[in-house]
N, C-alpha and C. Protein backbone atom coordinates (compact mmCIF):
# COMPACT_ATOMS: atom_id res chain seq x y z
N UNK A 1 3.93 24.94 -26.23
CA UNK A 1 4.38 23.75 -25.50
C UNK A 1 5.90 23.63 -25.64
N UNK A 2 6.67 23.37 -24.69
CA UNK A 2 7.98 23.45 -24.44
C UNK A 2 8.53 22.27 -23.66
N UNK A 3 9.41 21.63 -23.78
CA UNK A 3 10.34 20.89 -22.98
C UNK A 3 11.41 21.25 -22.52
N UNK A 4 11.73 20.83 -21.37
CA UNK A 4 13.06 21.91 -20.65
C UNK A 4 13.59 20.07 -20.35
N UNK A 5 14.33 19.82 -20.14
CA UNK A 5 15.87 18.58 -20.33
C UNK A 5 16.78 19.06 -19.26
N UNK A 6 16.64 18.39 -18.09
CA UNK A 6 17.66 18.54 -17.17
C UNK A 6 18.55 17.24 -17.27
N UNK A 7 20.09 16.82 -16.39
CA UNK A 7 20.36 15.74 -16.50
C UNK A 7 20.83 15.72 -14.95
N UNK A 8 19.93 14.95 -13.97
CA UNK A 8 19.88 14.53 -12.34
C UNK A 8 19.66 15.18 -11.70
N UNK A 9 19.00 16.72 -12.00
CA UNK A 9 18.07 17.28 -10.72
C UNK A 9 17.64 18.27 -11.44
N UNK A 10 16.41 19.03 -10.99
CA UNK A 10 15.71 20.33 -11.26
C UNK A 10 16.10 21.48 -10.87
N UNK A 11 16.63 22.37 -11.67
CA UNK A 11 17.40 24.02 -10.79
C UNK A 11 16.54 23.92 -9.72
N UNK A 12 17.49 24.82 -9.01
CA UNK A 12 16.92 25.32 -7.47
C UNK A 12 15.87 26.16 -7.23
N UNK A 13 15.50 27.07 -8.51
CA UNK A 13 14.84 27.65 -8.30
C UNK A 13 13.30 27.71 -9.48
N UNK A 14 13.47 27.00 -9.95
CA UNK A 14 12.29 26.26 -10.19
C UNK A 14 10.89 26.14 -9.39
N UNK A 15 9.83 27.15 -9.93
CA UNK A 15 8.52 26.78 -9.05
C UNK A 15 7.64 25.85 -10.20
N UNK A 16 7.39 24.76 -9.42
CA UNK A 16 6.24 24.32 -10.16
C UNK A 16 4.61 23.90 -9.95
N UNK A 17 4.57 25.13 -8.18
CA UNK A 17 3.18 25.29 -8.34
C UNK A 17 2.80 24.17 -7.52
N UNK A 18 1.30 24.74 -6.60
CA UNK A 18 1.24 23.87 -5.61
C UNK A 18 0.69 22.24 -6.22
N UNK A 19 0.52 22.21 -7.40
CA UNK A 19 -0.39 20.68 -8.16
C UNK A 19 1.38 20.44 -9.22
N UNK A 20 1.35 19.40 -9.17
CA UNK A 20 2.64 18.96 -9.74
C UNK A 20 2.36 17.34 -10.17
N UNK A 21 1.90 17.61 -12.14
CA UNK A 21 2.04 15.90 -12.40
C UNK A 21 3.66 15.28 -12.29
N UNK A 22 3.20 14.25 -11.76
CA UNK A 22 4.89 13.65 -12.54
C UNK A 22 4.93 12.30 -12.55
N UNK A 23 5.80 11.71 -13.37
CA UNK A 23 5.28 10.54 -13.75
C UNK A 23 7.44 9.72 -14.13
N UNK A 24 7.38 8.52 -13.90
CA UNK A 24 8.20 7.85 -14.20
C UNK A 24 9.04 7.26 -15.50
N UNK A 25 10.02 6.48 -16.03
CA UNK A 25 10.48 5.86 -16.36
C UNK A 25 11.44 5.01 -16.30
N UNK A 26 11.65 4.08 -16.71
CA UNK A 26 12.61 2.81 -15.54
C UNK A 26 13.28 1.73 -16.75
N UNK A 27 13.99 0.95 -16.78
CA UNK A 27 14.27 0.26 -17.38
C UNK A 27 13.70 -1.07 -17.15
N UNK A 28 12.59 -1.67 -16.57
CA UNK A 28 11.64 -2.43 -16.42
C UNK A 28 10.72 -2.16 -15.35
N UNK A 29 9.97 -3.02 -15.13
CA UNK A 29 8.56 -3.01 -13.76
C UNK A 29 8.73 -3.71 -12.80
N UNK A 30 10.37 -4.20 -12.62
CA UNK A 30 10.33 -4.84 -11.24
C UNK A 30 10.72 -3.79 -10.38
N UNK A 31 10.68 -3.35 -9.02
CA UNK A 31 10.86 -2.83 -8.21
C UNK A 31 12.43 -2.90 -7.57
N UNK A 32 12.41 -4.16 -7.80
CA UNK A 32 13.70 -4.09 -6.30
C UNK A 32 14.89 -4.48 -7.83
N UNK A 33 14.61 -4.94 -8.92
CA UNK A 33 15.68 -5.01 -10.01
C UNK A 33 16.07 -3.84 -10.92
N UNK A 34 14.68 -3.12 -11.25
CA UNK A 34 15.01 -2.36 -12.55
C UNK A 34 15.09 -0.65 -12.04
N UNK A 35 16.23 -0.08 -12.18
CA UNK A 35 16.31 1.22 -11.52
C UNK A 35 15.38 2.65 -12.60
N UNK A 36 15.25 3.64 -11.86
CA UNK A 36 15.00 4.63 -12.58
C UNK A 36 15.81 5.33 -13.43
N UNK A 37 15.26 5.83 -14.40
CA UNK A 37 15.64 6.38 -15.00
C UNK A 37 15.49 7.92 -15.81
N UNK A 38 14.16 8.59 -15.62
CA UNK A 38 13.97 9.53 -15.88
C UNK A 38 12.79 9.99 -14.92
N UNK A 39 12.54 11.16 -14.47
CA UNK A 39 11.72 11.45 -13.99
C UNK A 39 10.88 13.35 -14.89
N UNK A 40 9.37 13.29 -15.17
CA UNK A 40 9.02 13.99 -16.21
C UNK A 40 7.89 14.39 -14.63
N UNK A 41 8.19 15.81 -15.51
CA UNK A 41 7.04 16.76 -14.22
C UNK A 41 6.36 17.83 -14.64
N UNK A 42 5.29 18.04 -15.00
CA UNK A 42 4.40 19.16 -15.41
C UNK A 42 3.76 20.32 -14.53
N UNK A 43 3.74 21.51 -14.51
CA UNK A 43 2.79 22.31 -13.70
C UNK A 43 1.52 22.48 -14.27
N UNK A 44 1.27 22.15 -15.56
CA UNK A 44 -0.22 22.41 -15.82
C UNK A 44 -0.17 23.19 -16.89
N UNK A 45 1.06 24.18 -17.39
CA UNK A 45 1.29 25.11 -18.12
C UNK A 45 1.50 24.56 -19.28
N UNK A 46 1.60 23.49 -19.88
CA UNK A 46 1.55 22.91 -21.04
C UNK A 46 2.87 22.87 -21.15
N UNK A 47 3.70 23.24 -20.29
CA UNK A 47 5.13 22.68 -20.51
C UNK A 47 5.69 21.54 -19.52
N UNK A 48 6.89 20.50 -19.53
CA UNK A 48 7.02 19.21 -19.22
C UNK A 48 8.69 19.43 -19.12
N UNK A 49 8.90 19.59 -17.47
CA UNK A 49 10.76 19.23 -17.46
C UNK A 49 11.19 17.85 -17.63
N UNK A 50 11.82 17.32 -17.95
CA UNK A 50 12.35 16.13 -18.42
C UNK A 50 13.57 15.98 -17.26
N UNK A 51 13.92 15.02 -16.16
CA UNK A 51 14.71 14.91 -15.68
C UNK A 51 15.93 13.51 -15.92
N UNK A 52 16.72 13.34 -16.35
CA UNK A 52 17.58 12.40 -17.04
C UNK A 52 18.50 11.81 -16.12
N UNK A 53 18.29 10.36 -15.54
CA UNK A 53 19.81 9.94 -14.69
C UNK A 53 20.05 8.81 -15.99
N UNK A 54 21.25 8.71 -16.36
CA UNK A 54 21.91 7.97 -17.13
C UNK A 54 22.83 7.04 -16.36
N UNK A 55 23.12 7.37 -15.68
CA UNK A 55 23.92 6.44 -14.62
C UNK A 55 23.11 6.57 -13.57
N UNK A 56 23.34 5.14 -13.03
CA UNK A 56 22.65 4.41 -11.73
C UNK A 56 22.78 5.24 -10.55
N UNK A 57 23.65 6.20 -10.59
CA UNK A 57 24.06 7.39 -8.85
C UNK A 57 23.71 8.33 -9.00
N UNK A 58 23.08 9.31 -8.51
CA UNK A 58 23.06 10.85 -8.82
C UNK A 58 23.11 11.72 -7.42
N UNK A 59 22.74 12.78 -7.64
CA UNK A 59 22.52 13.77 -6.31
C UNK A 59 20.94 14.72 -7.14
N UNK A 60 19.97 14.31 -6.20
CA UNK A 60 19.41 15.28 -6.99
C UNK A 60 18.71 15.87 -5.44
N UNK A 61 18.71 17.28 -4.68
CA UNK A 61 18.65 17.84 -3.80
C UNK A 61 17.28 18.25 -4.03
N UNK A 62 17.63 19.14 -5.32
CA UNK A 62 16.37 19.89 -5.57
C UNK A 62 14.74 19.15 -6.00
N UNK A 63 14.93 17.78 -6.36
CA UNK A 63 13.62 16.83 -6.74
C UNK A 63 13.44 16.25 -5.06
N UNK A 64 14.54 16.57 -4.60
CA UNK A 64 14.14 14.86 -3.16
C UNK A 64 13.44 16.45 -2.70
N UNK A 65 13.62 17.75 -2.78
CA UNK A 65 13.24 17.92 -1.87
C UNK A 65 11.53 18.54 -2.23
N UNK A 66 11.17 18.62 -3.40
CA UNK A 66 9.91 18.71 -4.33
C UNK A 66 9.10 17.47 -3.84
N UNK A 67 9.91 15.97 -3.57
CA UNK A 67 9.15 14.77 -3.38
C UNK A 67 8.38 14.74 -2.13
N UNK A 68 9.27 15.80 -1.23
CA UNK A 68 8.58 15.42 0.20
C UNK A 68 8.22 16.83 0.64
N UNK A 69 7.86 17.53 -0.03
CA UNK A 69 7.00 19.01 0.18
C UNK A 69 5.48 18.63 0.54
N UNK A 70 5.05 18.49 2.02
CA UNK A 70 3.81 18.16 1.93
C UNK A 70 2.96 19.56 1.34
N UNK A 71 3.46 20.40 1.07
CA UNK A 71 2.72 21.95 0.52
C UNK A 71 2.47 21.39 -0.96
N UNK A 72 2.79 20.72 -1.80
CA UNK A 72 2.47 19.92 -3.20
C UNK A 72 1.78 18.92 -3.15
N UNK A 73 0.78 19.25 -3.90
CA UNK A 73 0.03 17.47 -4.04
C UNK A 73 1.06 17.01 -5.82
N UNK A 74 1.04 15.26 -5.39
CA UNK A 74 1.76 15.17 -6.69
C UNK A 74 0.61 14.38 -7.42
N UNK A 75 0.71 14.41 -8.81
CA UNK A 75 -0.34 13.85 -9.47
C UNK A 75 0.15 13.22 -10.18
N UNK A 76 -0.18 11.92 -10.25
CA UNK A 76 0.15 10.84 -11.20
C UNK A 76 -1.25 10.10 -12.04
N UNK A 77 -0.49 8.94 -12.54
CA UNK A 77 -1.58 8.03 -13.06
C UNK A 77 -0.73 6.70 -13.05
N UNK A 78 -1.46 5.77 -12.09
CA UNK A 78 -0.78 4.43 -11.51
C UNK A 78 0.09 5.17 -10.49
N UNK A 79 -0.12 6.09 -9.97
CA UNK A 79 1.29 6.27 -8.66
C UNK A 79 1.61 5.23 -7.85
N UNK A 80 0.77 4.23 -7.95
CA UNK A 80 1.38 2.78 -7.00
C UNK A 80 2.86 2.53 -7.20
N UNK A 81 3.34 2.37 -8.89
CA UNK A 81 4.74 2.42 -9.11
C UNK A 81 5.33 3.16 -8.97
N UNK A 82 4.69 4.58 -9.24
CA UNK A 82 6.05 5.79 -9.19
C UNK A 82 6.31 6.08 -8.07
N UNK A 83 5.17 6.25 -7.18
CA UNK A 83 5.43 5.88 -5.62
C UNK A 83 6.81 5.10 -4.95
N UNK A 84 6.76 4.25 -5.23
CA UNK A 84 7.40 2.73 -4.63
C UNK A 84 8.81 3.19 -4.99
N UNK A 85 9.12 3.39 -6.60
CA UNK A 85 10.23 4.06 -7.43
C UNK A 85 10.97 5.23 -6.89
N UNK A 86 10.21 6.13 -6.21
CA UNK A 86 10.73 7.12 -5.74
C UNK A 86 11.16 7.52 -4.45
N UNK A 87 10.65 6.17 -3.67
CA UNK A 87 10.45 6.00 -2.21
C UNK A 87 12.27 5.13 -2.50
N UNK A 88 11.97 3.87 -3.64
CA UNK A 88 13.52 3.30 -3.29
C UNK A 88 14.51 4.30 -3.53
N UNK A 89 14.47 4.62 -4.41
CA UNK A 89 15.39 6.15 -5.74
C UNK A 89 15.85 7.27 -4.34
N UNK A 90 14.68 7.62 -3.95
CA UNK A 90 15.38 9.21 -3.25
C UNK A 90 14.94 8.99 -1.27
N UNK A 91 14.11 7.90 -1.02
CA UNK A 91 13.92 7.54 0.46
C UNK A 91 13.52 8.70 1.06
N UNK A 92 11.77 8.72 0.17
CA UNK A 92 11.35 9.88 0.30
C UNK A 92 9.51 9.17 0.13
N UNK A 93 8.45 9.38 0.84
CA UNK A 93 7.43 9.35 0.66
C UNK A 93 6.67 10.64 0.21
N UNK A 94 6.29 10.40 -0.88
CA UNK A 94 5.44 11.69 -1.48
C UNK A 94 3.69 11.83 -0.95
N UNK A 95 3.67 12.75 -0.51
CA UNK A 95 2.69 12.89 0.15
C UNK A 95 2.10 14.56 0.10
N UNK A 96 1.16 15.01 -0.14
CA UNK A 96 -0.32 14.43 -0.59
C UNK A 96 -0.13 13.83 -2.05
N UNK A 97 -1.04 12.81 -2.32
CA UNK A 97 -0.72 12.24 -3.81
C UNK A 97 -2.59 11.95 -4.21
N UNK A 98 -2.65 12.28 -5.74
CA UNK A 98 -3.33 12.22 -6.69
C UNK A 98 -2.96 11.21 -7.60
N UNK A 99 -4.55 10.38 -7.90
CA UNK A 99 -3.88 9.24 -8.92
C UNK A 99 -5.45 9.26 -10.22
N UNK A 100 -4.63 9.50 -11.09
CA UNK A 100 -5.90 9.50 -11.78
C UNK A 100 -6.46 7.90 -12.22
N UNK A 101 -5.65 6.84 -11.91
CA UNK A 101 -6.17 5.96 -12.72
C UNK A 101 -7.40 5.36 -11.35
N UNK A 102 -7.03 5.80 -10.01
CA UNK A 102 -7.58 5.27 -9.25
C UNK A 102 -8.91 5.76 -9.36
N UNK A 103 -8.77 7.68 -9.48
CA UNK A 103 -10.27 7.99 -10.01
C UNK A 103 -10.78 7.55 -10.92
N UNK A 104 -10.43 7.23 -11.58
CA UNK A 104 -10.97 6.49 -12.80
C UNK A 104 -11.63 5.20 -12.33
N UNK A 105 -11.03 4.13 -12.06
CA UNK A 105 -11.60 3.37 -11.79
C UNK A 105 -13.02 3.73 -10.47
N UNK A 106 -13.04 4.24 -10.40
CA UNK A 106 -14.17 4.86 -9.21
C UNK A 106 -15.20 5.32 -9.70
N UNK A 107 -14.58 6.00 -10.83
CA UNK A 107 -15.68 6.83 -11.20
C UNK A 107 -16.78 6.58 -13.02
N UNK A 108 -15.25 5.79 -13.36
CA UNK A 108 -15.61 5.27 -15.05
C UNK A 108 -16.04 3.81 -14.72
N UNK A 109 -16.73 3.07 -14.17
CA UNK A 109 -17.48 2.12 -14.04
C UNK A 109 -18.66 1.12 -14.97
N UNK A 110 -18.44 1.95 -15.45
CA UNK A 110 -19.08 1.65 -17.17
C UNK A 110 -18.17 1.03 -18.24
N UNK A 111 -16.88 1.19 -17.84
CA UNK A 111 -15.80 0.59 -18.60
C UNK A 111 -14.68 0.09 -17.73
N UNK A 112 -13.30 -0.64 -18.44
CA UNK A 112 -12.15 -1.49 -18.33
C UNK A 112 -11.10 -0.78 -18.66
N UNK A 113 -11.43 0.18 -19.16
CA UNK A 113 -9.92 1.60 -19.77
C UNK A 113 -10.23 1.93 -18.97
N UNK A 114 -8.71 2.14 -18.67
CA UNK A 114 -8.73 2.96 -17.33
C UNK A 114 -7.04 3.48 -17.44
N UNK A 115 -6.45 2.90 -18.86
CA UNK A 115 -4.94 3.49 -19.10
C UNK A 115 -4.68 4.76 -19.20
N UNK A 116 -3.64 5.47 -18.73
CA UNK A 116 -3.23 7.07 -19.53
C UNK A 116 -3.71 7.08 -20.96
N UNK A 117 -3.50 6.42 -21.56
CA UNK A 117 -3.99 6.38 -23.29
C UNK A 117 -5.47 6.36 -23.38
N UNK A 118 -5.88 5.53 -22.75
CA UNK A 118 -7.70 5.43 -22.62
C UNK A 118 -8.19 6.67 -21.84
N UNK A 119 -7.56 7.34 -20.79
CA UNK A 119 -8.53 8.33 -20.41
C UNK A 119 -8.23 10.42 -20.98
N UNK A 120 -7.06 9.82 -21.85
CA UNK A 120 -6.45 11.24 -22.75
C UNK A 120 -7.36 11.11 -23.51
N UNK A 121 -7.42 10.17 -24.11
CA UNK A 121 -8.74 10.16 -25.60
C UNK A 121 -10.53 10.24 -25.24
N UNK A 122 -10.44 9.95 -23.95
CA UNK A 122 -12.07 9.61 -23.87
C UNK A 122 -12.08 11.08 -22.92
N UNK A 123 -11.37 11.88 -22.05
CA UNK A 123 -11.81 13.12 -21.39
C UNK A 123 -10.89 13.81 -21.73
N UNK A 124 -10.01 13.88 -22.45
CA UNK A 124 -9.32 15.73 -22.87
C UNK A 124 -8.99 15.32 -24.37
N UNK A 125 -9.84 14.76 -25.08
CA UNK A 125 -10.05 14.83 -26.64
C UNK A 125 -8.23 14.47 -27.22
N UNK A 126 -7.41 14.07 -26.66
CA UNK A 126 -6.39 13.91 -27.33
C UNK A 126 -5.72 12.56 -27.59
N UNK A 127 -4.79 11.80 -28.57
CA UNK A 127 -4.62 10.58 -28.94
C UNK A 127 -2.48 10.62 -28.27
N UNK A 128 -2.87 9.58 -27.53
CA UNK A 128 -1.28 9.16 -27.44
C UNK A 128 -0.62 7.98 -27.95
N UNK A 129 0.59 8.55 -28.27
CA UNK A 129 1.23 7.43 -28.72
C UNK A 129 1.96 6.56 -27.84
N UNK A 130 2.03 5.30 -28.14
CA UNK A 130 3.02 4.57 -26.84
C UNK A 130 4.13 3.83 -27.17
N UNK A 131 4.53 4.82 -28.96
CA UNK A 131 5.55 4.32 -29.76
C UNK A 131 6.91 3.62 -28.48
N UNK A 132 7.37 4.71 -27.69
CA UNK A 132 8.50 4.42 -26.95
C UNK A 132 9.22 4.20 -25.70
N UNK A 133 6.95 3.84 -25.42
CA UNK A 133 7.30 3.27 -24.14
C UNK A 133 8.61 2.18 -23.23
N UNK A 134 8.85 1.15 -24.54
CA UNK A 134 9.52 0.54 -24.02
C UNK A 134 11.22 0.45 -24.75
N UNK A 135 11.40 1.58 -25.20
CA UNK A 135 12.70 2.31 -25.36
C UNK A 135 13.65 2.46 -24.45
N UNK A 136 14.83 2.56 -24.37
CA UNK A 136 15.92 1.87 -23.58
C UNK A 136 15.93 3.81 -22.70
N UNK A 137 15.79 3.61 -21.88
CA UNK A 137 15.84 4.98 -20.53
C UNK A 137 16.84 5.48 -19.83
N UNK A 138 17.47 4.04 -20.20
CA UNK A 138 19.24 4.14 -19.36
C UNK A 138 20.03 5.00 -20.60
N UNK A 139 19.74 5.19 -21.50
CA UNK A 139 20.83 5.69 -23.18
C UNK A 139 21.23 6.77 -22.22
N UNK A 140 22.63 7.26 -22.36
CA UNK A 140 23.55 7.99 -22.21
C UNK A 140 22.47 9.54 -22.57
N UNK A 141 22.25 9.22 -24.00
CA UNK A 141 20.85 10.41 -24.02
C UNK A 141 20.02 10.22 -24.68
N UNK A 142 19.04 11.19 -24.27
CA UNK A 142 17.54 10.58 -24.74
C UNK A 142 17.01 10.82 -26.36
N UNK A 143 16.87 10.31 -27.02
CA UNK A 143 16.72 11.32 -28.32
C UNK A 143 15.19 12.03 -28.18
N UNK A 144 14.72 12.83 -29.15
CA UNK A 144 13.76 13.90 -29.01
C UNK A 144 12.32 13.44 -29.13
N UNK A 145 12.56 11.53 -29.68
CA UNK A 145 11.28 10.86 -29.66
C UNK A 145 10.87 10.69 -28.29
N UNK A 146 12.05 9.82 -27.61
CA UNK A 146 11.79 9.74 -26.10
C UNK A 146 11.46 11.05 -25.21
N UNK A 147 11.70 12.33 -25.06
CA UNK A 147 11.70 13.28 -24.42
C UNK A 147 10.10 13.26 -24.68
N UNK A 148 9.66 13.66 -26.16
CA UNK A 148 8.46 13.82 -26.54
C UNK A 148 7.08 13.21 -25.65
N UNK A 149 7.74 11.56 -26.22
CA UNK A 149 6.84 11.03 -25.57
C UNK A 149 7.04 11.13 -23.91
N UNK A 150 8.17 10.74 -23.31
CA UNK A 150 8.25 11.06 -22.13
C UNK A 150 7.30 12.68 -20.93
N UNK A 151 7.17 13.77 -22.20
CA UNK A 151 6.06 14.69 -21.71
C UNK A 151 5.09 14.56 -21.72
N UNK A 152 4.84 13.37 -22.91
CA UNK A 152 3.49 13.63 -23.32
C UNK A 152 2.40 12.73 -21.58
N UNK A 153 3.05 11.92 -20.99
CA UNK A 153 2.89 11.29 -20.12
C UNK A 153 2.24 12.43 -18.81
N UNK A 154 2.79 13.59 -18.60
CA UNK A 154 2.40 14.53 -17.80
C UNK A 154 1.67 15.47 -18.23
N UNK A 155 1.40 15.61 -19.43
CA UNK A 155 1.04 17.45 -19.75
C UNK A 155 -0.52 17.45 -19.47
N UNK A 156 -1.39 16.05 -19.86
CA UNK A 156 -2.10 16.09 -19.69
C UNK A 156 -3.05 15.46 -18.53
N UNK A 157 -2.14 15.41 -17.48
CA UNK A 157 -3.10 15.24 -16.73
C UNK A 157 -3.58 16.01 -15.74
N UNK A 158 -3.34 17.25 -15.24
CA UNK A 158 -4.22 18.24 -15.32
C UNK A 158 -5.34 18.41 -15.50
N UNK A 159 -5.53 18.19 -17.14
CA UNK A 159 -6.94 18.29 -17.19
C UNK A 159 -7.59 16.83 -16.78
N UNK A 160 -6.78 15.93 -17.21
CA UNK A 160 -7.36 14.62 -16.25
C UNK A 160 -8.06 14.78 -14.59
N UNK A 161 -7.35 14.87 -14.16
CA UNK A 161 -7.87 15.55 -12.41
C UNK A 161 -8.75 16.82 -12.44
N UNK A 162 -8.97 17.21 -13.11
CA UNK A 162 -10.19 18.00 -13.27
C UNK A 162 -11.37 17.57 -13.86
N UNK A 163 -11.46 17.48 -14.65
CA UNK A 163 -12.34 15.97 -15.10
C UNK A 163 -12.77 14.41 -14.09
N UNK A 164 -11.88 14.06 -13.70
CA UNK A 164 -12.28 13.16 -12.99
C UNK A 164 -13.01 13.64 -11.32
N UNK A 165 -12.07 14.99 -10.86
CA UNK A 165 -12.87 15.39 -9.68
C UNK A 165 -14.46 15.76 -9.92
N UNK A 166 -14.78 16.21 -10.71
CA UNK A 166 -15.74 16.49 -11.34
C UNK A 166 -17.02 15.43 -11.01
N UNK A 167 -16.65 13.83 -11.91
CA UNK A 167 -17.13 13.00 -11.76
C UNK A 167 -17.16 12.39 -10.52
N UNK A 168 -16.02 12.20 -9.47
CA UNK A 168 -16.17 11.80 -8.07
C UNK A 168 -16.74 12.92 -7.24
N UNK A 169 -17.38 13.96 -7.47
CA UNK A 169 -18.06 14.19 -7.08
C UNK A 169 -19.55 14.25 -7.36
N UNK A 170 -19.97 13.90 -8.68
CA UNK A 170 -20.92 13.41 -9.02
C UNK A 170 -21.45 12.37 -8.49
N UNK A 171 -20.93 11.27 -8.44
CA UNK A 171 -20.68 9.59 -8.08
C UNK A 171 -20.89 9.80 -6.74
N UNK A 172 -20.59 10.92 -5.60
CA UNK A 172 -20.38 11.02 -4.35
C UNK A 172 -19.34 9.91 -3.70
N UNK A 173 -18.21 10.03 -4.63
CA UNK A 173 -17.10 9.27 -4.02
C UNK A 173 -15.48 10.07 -3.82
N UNK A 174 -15.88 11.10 -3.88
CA UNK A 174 -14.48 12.08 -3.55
C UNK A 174 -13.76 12.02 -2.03
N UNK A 175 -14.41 11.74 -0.90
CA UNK A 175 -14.07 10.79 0.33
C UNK A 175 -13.46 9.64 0.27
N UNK A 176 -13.65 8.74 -0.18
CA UNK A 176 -13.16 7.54 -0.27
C UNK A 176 -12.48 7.76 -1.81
N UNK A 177 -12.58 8.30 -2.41
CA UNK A 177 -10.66 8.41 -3.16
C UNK A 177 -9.78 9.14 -2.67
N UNK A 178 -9.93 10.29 -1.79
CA UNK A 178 -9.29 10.70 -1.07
C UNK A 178 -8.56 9.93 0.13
N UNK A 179 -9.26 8.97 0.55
CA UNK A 179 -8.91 7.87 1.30
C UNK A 179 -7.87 6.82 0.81
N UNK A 180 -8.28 6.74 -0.60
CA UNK A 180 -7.51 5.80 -1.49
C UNK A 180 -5.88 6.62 -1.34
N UNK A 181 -6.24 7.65 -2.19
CA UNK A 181 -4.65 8.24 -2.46
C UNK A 181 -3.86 8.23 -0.91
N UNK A 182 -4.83 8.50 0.25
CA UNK A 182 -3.97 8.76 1.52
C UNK A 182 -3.08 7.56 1.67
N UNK A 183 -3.46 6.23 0.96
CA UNK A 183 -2.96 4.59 1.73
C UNK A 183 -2.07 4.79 0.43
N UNK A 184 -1.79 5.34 -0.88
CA UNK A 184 -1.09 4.91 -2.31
C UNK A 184 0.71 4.80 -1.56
N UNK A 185 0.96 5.61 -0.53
CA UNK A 185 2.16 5.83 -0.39
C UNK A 185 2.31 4.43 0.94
N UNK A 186 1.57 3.86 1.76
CA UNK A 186 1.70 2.49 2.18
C UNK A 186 1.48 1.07 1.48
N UNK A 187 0.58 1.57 0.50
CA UNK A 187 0.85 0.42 -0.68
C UNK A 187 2.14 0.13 -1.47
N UNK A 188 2.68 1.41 -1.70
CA UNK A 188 3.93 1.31 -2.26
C UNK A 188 5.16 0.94 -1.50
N UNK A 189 4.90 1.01 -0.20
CA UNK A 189 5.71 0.52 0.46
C UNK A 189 5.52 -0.87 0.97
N UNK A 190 4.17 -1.65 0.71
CA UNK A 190 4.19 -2.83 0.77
C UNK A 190 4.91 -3.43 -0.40
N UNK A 191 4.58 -3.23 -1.40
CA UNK A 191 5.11 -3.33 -2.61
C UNK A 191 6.99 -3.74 -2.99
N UNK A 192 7.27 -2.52 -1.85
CA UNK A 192 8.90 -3.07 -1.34
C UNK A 192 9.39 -3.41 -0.49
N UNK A 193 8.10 -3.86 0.24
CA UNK A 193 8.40 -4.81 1.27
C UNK A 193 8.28 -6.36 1.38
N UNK A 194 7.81 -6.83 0.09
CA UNK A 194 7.10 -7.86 -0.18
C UNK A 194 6.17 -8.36 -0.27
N UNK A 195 5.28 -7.62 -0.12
CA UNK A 195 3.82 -8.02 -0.61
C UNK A 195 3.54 -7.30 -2.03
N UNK A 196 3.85 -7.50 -3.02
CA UNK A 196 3.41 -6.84 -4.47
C UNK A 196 1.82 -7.18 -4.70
N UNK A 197 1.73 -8.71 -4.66
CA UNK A 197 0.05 -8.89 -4.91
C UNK A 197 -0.58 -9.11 -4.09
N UNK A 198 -0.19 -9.60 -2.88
CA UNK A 198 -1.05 -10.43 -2.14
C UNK A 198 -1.88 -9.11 -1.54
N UNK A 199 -3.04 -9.41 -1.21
CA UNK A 199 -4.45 -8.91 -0.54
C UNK A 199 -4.13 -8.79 1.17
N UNK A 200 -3.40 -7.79 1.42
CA UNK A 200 -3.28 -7.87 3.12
C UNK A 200 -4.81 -8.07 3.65
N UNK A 201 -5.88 -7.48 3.55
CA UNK A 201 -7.02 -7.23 3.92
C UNK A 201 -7.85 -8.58 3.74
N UNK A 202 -7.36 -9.67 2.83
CA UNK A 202 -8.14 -10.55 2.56
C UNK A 202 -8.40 -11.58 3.81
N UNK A 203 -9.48 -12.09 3.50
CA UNK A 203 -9.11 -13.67 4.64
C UNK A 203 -7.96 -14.64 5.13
């Protein structure tokens, strides 16, 4: 297992394979206030690039153009935010997208975990820590706790989406999560458009 540490874009020549987790960090959970700040991306190989903006501007060519490769599905867990994050950040809709928490909820129905932490421990046998989740993202640099944990966020979900396809197809609901993930990238754009909670669909 390896970490590779870029600071505002991914070399050019970088393959990371047509399934690509990746997952966020921000200096809070509002959308239109708190900017990004790191972006962490796995191929499955048990290794995790670490991408670092320390300042609020960057150029990153080589990620905007990974974001909107419809030849990649991207895999997250909650992509509703990283979605939305990456859509304001690089004005880019990621598309095809994978969400494990959504399978989850679809498919783990028997339970209320449905966190990255709850479904590492209950389907790929491993314990995370969430020492530094809320560790400052903007630092000039990251120290080796944050990087750590910052991989630990991608490496495993891989086997997450394998596991969970598994079960949605058990369940006979792999159609309609597939349906789900197709709308994750118009949700996220409701999201910055002003509707964060409200129920468009409702009465």
């Amino acid at each position: 297992m390896s970490f590779f540490y870029y600071r505002d874009d991914l070399p050019a020549d970088l393959d990371l394979g047509p399934v690509v987790a990746i997952d966020t960090e921000t200096m809070g959970l509002n959308l239109h206030r708190d900017r990004l700040c790191v972006v962490q991306l796995s191929s499955g190989d048990g290794n995790a690039h670490i991408v670092h903006f320390p300042e609020p501007r960057w150029n990153s060519p080589n990620l905007t153009r990974l974001f909107a490769d419809p030849g990649v599905t991207k895999l997250f867990h909650f992509a509703r935010f990283d979605l939305a994050m990456i859509r304001r950040h690089f004005g880019v809709r990621c598309q095809p997208v994978y969400c494990t928490k959504i399978a989850s909820r679809l498919t783990r129905t028997n339970t209320d975990r449905h966190g990255l932490k709850d479904l590492c421990r209950e389907l790929a046998g491993v314990e995370m820590s969430k020492q530094q989740q809320c560790s400052d993202w903007g630092a000039a640099t990251l120290s080796e706790e944050q990087i750590a944990y910052a991989a630990s966020d991608v490496l495993y979900l891989h086997q997450l989406w394998a596991r969970l396809d598994e079960l949605l197809a058990r369940e006979g609901r792999t159609e309609l999560a597939r349906a789900c993930f197709d709308f994750l990238p118009d949700r996220a754009d409701l999201d910055l458009s002003g509707w964060p909670e409200e129920d468009i669909f409702a009465h």
